[in-house]
N, C-alpha and C. Protein backbone atom coordinates (compact mmCIF):
# COMPACT_ATOMS: atom_id res chain seq x y z
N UNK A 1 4.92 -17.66 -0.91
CA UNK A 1 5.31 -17.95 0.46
C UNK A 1 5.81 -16.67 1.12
N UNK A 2 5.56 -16.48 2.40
CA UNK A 2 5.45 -15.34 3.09
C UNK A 2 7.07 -15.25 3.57
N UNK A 3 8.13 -14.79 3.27
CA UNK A 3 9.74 -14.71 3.98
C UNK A 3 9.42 -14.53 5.47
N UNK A 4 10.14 -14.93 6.04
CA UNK A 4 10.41 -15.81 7.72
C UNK A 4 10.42 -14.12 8.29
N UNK A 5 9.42 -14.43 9.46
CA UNK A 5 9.18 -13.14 10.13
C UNK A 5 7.96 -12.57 9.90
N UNK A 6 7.58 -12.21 8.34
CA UNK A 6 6.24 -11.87 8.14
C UNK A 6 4.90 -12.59 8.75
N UNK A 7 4.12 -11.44 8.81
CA UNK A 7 2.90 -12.35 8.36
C UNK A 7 1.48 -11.71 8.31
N UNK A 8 0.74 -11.44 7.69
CA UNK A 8 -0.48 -10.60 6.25
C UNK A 8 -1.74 -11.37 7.16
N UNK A 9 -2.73 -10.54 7.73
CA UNK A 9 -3.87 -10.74 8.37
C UNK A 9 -4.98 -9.99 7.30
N UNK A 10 -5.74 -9.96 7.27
CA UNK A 10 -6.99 -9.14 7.12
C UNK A 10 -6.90 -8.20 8.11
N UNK A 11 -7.10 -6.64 7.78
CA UNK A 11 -7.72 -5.37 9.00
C UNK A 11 -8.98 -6.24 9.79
N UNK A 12 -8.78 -6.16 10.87
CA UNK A 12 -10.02 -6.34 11.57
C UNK A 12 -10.47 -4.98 12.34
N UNK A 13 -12.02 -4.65 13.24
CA UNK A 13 -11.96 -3.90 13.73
C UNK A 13 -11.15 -3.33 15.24
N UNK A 14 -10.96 -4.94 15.47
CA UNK A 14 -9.65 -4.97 16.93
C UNK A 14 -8.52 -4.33 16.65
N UNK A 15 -8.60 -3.44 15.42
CA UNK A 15 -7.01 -3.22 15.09
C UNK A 15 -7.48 -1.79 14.53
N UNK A 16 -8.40 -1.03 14.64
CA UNK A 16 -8.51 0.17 14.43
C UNK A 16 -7.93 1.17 15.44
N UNK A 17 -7.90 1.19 16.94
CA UNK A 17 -7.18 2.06 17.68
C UNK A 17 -5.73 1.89 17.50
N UNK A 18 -5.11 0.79 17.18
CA UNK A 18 -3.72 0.60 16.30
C UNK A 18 -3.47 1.47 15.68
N UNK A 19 -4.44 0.91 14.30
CA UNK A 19 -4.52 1.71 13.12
C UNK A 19 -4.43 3.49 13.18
N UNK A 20 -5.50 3.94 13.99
CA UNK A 20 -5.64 5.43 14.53
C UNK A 20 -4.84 6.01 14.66
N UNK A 21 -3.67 5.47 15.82
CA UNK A 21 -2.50 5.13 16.33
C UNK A 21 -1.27 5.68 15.41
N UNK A 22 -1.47 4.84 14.69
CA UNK A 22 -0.45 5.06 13.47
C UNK A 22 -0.75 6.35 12.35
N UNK A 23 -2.01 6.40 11.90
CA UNK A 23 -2.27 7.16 11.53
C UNK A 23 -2.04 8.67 12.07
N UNK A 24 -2.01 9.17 13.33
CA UNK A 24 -1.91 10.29 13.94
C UNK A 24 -0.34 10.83 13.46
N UNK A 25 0.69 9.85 13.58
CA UNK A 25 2.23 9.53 13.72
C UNK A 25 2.17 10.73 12.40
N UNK A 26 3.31 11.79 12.93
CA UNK A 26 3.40 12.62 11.44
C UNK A 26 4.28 11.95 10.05
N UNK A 27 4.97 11.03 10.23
CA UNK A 27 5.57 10.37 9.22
C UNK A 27 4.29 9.43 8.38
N UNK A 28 3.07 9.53 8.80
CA UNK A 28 2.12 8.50 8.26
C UNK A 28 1.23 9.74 7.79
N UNK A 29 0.57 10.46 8.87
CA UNK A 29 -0.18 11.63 8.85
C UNK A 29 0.58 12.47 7.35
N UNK A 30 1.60 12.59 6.85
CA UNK A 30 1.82 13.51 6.11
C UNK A 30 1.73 12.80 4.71
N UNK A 31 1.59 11.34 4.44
CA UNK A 31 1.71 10.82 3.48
C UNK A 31 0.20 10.16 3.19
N UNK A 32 -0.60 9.61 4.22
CA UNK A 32 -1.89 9.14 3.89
C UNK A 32 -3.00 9.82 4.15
N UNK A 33 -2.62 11.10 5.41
CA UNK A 33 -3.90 12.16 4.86
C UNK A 33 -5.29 11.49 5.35
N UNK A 34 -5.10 10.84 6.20
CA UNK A 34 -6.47 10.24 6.47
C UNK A 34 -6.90 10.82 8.36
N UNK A 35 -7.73 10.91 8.99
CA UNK A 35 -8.10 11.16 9.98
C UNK A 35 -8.08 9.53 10.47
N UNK A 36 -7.80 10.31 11.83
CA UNK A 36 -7.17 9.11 13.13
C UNK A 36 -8.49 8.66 14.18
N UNK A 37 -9.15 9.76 14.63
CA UNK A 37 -10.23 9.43 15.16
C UNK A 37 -10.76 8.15 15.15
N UNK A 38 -11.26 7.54 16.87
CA UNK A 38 -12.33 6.35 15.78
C UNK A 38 -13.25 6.63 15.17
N UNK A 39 -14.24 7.71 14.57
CA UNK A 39 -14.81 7.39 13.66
C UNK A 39 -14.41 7.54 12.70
N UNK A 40 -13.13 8.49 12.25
CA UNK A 40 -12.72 8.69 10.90
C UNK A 40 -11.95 6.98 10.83
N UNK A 41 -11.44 6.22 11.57
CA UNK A 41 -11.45 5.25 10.96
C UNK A 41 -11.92 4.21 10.84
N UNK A 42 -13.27 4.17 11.35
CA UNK A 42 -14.21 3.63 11.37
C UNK A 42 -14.76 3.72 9.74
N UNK A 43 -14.61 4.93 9.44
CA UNK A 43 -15.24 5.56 8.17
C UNK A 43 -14.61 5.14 6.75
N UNK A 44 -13.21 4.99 7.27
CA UNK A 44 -12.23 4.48 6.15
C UNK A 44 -12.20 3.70 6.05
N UNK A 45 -11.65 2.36 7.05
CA UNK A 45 -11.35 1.20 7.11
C UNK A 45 -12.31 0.48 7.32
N UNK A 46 -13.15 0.85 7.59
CA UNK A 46 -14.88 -0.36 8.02
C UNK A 46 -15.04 -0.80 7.30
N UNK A 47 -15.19 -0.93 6.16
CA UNK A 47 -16.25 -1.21 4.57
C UNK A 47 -15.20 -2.47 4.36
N UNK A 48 -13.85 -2.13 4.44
CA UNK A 48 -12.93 -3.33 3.99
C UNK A 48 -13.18 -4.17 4.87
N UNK A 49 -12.84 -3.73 6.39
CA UNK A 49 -12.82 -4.95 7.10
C UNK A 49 -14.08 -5.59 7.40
N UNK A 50 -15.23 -5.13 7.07
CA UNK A 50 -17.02 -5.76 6.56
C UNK A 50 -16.65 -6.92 5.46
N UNK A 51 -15.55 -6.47 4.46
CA UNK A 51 -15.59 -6.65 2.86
C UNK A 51 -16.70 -6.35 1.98
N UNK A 52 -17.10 -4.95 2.40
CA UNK A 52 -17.79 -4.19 1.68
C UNK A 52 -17.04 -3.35 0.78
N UNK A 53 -15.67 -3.82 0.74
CA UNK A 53 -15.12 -2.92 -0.22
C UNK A 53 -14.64 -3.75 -0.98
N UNK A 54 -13.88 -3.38 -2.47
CA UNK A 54 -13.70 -4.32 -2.75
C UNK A 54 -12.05 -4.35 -2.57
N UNK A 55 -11.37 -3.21 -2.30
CA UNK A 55 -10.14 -3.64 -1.65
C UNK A 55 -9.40 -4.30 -0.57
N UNK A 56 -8.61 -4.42 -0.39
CA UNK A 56 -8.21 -5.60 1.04
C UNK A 56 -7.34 -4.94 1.73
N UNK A 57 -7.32 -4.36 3.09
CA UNK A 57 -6.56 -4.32 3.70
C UNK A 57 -5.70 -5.05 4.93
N UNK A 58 -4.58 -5.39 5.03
CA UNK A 58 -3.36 -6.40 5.66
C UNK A 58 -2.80 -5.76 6.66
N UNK A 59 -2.90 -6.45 8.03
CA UNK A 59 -2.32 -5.72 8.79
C UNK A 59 -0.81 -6.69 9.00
N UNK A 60 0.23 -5.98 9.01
CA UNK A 60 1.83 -6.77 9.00
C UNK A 60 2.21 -6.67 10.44
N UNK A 61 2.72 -8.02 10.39
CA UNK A 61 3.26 -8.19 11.58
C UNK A 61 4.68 -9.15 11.21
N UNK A 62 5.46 -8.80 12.17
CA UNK A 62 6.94 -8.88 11.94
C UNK A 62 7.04 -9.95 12.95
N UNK A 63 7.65 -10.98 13.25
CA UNK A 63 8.13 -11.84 14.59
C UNK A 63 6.50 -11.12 15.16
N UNK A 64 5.41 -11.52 15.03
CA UNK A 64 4.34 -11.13 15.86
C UNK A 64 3.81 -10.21 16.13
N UNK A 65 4.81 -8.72 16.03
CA UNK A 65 4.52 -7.90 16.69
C UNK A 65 3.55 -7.09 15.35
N UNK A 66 2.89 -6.40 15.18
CA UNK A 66 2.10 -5.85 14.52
C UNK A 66 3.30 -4.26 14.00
N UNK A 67 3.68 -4.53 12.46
CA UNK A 67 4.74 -3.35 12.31
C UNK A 67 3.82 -2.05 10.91
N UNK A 68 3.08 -2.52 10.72
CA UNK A 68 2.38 -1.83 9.28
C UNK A 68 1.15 -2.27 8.81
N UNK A 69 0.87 -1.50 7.72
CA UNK A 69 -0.70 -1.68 7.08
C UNK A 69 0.03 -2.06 5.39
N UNK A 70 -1.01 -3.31 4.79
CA UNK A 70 -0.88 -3.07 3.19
C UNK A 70 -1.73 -3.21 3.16
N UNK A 71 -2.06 -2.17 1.64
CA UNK A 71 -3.71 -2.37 0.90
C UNK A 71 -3.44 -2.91 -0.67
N UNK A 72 -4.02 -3.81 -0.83
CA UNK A 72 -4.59 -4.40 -2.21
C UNK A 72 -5.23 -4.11 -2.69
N UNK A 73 -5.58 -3.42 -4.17
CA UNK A 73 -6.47 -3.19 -5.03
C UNK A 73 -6.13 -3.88 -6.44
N UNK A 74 -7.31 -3.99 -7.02
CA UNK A 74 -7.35 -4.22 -8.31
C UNK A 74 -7.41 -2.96 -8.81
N UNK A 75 -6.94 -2.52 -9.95
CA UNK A 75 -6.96 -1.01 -10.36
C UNK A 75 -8.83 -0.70 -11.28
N UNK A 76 -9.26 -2.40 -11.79
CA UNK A 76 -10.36 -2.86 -12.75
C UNK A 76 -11.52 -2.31 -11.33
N UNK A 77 -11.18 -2.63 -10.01
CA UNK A 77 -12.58 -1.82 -9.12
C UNK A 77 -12.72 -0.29 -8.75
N UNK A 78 -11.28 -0.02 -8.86
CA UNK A 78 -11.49 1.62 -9.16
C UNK A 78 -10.89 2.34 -10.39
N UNK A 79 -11.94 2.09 -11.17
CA UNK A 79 -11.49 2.76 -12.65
C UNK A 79 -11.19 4.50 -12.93
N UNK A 80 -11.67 5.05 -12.18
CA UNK A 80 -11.16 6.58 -12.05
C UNK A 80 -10.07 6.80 -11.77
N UNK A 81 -9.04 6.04 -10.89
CA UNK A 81 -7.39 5.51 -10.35
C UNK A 81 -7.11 5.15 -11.94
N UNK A 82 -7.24 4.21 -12.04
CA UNK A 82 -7.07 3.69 -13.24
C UNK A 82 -6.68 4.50 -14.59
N UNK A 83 -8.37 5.43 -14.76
CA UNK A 83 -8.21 6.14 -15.83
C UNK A 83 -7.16 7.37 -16.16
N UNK A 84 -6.83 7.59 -14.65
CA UNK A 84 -5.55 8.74 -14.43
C UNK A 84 -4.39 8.47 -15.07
N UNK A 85 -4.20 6.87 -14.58
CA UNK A 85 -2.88 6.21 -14.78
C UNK A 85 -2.89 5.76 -16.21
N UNK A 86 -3.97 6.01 -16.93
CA UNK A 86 -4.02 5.97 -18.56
C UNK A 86 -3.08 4.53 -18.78
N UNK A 87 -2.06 4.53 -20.27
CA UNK A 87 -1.45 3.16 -20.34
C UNK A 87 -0.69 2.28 -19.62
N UNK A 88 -0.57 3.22 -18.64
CA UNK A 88 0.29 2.64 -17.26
C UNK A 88 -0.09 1.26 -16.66
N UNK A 89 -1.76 1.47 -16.81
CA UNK A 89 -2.29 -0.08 -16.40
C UNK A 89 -3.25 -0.07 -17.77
N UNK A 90 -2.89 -1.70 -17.88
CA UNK A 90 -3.66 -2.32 -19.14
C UNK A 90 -4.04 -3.31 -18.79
N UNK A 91 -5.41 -3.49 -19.09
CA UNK A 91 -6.10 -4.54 -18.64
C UNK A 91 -6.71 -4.98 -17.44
N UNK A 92 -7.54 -5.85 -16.94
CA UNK A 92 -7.90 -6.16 -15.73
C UNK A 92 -7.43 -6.64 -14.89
N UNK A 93 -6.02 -6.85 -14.95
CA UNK A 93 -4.87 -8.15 -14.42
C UNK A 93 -4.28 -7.57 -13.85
N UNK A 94 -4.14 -6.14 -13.49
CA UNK A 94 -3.15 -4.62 -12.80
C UNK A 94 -3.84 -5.02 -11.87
N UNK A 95 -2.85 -4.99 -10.74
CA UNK A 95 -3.02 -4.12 -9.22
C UNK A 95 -2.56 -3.04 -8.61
N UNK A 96 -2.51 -2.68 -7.45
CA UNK A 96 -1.26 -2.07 -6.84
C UNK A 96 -1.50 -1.92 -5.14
N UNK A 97 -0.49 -2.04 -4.45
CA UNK A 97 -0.89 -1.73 -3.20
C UNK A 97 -0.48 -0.21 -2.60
N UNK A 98 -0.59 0.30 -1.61
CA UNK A 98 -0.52 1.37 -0.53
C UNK A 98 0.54 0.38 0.67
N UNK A 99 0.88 1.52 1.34
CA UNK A 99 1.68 0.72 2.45
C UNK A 99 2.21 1.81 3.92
N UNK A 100 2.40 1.13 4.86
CA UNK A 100 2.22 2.54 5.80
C UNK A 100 2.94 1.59 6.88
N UNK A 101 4.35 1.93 7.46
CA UNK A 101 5.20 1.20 8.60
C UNK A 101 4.76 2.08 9.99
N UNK A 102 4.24 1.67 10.68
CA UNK A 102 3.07 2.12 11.40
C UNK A 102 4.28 3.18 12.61
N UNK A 103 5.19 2.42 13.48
CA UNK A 103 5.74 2.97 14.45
C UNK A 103 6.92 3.87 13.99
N UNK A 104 7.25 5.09 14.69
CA UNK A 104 8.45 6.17 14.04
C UNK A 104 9.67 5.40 14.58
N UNK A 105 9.72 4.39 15.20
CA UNK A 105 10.95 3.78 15.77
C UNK A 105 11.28 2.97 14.78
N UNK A 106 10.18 2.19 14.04
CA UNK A 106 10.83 1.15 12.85
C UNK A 106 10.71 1.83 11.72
N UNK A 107 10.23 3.04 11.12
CA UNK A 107 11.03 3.37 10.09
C UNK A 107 12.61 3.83 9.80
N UNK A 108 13.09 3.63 8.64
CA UNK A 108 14.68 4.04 8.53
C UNK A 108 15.63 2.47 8.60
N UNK A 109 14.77 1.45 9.00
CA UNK A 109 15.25 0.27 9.39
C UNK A 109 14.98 -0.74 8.61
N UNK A 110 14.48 -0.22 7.06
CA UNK A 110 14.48 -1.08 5.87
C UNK A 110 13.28 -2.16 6.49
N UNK A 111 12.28 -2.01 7.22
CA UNK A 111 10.96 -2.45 7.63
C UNK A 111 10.22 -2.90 6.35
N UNK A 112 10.21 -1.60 5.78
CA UNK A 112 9.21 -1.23 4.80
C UNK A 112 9.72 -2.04 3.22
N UNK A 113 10.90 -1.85 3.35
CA UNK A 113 11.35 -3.19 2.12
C UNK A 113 10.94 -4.30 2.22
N UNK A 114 11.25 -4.69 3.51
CA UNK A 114 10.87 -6.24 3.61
C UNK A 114 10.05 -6.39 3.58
N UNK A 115 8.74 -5.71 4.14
CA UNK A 115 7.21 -5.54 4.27
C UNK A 115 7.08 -5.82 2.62
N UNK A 116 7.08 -4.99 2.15
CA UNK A 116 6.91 -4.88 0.42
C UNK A 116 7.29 -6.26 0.29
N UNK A 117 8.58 -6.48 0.22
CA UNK A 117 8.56 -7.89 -0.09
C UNK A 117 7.99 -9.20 -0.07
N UNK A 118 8.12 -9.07 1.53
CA UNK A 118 7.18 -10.17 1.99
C UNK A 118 5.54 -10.14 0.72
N UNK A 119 5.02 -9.20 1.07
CA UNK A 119 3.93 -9.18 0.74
C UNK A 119 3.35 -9.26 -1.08
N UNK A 120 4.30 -8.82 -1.49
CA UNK A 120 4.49 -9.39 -3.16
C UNK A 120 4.37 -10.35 -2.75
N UNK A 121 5.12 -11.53 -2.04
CA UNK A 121 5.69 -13.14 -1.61
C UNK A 121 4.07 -13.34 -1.53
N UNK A 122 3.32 -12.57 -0.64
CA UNK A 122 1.92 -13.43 -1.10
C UNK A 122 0.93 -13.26 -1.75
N UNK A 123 1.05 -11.99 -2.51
CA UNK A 123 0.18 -11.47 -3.84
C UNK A 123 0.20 -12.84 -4.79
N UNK A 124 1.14 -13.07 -5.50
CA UNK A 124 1.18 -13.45 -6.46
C UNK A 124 0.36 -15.11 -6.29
N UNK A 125 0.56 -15.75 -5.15
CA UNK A 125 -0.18 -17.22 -4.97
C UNK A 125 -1.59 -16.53 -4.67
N UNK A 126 -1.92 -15.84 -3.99
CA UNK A 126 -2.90 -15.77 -3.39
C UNK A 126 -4.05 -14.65 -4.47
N UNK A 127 -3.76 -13.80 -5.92
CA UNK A 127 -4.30 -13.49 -6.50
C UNK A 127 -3.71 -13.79 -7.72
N UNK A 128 -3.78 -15.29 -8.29
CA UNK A 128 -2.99 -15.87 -9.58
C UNK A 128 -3.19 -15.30 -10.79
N UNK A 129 -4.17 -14.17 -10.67
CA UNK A 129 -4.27 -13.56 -12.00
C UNK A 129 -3.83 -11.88 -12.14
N UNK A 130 -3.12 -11.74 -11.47
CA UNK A 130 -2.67 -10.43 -11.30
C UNK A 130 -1.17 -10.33 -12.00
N UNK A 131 -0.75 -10.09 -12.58
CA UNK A 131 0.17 -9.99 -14.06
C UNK A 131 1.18 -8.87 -13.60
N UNK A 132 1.12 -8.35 -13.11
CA UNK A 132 2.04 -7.02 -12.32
C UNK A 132 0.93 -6.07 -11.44
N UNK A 133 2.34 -5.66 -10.65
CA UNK A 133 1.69 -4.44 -9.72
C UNK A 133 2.72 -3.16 -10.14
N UNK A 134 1.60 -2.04 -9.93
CA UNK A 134 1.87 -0.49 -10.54
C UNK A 134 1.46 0.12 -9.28
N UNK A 135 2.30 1.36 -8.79
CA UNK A 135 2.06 1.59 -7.60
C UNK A 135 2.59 3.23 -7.95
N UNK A 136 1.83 3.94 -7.82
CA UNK A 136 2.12 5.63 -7.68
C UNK A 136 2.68 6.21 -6.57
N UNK A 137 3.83 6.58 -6.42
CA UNK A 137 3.85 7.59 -5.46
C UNK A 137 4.21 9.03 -5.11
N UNK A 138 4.02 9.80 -4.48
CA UNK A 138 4.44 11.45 -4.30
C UNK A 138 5.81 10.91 -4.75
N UNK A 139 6.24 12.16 -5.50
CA UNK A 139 7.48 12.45 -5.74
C UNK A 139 8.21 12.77 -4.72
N UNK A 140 8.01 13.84 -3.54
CA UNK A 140 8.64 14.20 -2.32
C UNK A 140 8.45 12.88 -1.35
N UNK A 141 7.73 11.76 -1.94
CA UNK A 141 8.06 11.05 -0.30
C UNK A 141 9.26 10.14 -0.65
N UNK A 142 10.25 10.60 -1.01
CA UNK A 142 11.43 9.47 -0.94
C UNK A 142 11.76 7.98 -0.22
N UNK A 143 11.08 8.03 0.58
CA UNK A 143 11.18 6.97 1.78
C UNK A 143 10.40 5.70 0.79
N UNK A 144 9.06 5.95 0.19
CA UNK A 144 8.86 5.00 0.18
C UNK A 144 8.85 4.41 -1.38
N UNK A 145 9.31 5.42 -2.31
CA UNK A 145 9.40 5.06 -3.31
C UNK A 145 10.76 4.18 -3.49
N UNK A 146 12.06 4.84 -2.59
CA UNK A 146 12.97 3.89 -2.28
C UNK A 146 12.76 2.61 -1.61
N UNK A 147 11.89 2.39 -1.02
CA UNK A 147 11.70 0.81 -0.43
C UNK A 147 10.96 0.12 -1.90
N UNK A 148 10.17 0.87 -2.75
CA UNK A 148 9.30 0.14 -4.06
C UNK A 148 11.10 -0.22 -4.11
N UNK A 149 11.65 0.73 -4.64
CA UNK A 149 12.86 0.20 -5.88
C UNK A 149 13.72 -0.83 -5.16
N UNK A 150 13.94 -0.89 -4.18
CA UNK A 150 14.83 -1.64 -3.22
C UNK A 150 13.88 -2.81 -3.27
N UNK A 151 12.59 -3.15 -3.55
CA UNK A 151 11.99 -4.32 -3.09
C UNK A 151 11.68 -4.91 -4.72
N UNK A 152 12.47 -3.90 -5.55
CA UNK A 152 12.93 -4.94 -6.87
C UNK A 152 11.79 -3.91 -8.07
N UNK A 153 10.84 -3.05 -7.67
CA UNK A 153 9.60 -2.25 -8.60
C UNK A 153 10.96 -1.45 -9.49
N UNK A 154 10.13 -1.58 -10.67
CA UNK A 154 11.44 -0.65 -11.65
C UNK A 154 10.31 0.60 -11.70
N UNK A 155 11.03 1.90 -11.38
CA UNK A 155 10.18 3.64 -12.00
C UNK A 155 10.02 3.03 -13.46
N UNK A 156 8.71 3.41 -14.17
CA UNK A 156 8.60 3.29 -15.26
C UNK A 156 7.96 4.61 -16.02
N UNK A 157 7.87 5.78 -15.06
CA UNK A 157 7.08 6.88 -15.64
C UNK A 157 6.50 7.89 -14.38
N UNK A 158 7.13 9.22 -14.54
CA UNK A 158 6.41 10.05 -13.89
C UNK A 158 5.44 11.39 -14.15
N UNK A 159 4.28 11.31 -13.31
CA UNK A 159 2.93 11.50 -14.19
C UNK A 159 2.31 12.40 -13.29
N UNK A 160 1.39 12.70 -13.41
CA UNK A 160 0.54 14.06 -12.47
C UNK A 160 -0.93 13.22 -12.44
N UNK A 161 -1.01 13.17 -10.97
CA UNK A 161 -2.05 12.11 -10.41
C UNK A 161 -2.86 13.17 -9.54
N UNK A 162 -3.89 13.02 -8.94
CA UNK A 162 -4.42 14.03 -8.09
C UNK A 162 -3.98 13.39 -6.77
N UNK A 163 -3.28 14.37 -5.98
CA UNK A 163 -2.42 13.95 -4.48
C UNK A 163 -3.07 13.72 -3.79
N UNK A 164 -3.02 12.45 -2.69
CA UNK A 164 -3.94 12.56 -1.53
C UNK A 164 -4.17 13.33 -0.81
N UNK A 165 -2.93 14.14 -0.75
CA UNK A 165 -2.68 15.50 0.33
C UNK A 165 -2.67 16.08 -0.78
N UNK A 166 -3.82 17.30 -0.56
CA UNK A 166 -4.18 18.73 -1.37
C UNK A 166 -2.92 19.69 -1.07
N UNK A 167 -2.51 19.21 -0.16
CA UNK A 167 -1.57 20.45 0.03
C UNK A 167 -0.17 20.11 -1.26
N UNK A 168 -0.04 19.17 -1.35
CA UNK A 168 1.08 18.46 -2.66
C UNK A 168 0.64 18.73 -3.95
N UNK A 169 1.76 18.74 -4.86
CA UNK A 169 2.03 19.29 -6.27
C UNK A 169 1.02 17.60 -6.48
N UNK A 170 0.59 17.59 -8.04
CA UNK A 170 0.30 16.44 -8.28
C UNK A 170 1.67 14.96 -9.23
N UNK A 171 2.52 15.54 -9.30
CA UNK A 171 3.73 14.94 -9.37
C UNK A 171 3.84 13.68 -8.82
N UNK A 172 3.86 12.42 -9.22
CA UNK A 172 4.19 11.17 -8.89
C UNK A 172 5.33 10.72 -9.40
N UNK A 173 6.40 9.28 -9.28
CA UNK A 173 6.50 8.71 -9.72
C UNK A 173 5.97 7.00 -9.91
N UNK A 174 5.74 6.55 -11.22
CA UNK A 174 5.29 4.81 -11.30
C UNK A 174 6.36 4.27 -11.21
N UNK A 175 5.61 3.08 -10.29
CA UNK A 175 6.42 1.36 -10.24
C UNK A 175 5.77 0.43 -10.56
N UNK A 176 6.47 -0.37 -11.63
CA UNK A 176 5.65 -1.19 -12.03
C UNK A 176 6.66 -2.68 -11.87
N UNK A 177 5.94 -4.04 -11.01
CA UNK A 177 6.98 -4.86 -10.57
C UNK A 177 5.95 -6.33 -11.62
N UNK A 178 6.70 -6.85 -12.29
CA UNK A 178 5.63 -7.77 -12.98
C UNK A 178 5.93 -9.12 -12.49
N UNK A 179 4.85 -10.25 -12.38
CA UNK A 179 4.71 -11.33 -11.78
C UNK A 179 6.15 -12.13 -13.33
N UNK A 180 6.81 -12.56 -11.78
CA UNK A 180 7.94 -13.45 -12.77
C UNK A 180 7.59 -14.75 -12.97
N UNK A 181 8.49 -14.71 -14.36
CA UNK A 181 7.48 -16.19 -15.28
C UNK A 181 8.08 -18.07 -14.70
N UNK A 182 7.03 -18.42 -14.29
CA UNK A 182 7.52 -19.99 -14.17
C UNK A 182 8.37 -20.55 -14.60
């Protein structure tokens, strides 16, 4: 169940100049490294919101208003992610998401916790075979590895991943939050 306020859409393409939007923002720009343009996100985000990919991306909205992006993966559709993260993920039952609080006005405002939260709140009904989520992040981005730990992810290991941003050390730390038992 989704906590009061949330609420987890599918990316559509009505939500790419949003998306762009956010993406440009240097607090987003310095952590996801992706081009803002519409075609660069046309280029990124299309395939999901087709569901030509096999990941899912969620656009969050808070009381309505549209506040962030989450992405869902199985770690079993991208096994090169996977193979980095060596024993970290075992088995086909690993996920992990990405996450991005879109406006510079709502970060700092514990957005991004609740976001996390919420959105575990609907992982677990909505993909019943997913056993925990493992989630990598830059070591320098403090912001959001503190919302993982604040939204309950325990650090379980820090590892050298290849950075999204080339310009970054490859230094991560893991979170790994496991589906609690009935």
């Amino acid at each position: 169940m989704t906590p009061v306020g949330f609420t987890f859409r599918r990316l559509a393409r009505d939500d790419f100049a949003l998306l762009g939007r956010w993406l440009a923002y240097d607090h987003v720009k310095r952590w996801w490294h992706h081009g803002h343009t519409p075609d660069e996100v046309e280029a990124d985000f299309g395939p999901s919101a087709d569901g030509d990919e096999p990941g899912h991306d969620y656009l969050a909205s808070l009381d309505g208003r549209p506040v962030g992006l989450v992405q869902f993966a199985y770690f079993r559709d991208y096994p090169d992610y996977a193979d980095e993260l060596g024993e970290l993920v075992d088995g086909d039952d690993v996920a992990t998401i990405d996450y991005l609080v879109g406006e510079p006005g709502d970060t700092g405002r514990g957005i991004g916790t609740a976001m996390i939260r919420a959105f575990v709140g609907v992982v677990w009904p909505t993909y019943p075979d997913v056993t925990e989520l493992v989630v990598p992040v830059h070591v320098d981005n403090r912001a959001s590895w503190s919302a993982l730990r604040s939204a309950g992810f325990d650090h379980v290991a820090t590892v050298d991943l290849e950075p999204d941003n080339p310009a970054d050390t490859p230094h991560h730390h893991v979170h790994r939050l496991v589906r609690p038992r009935p």
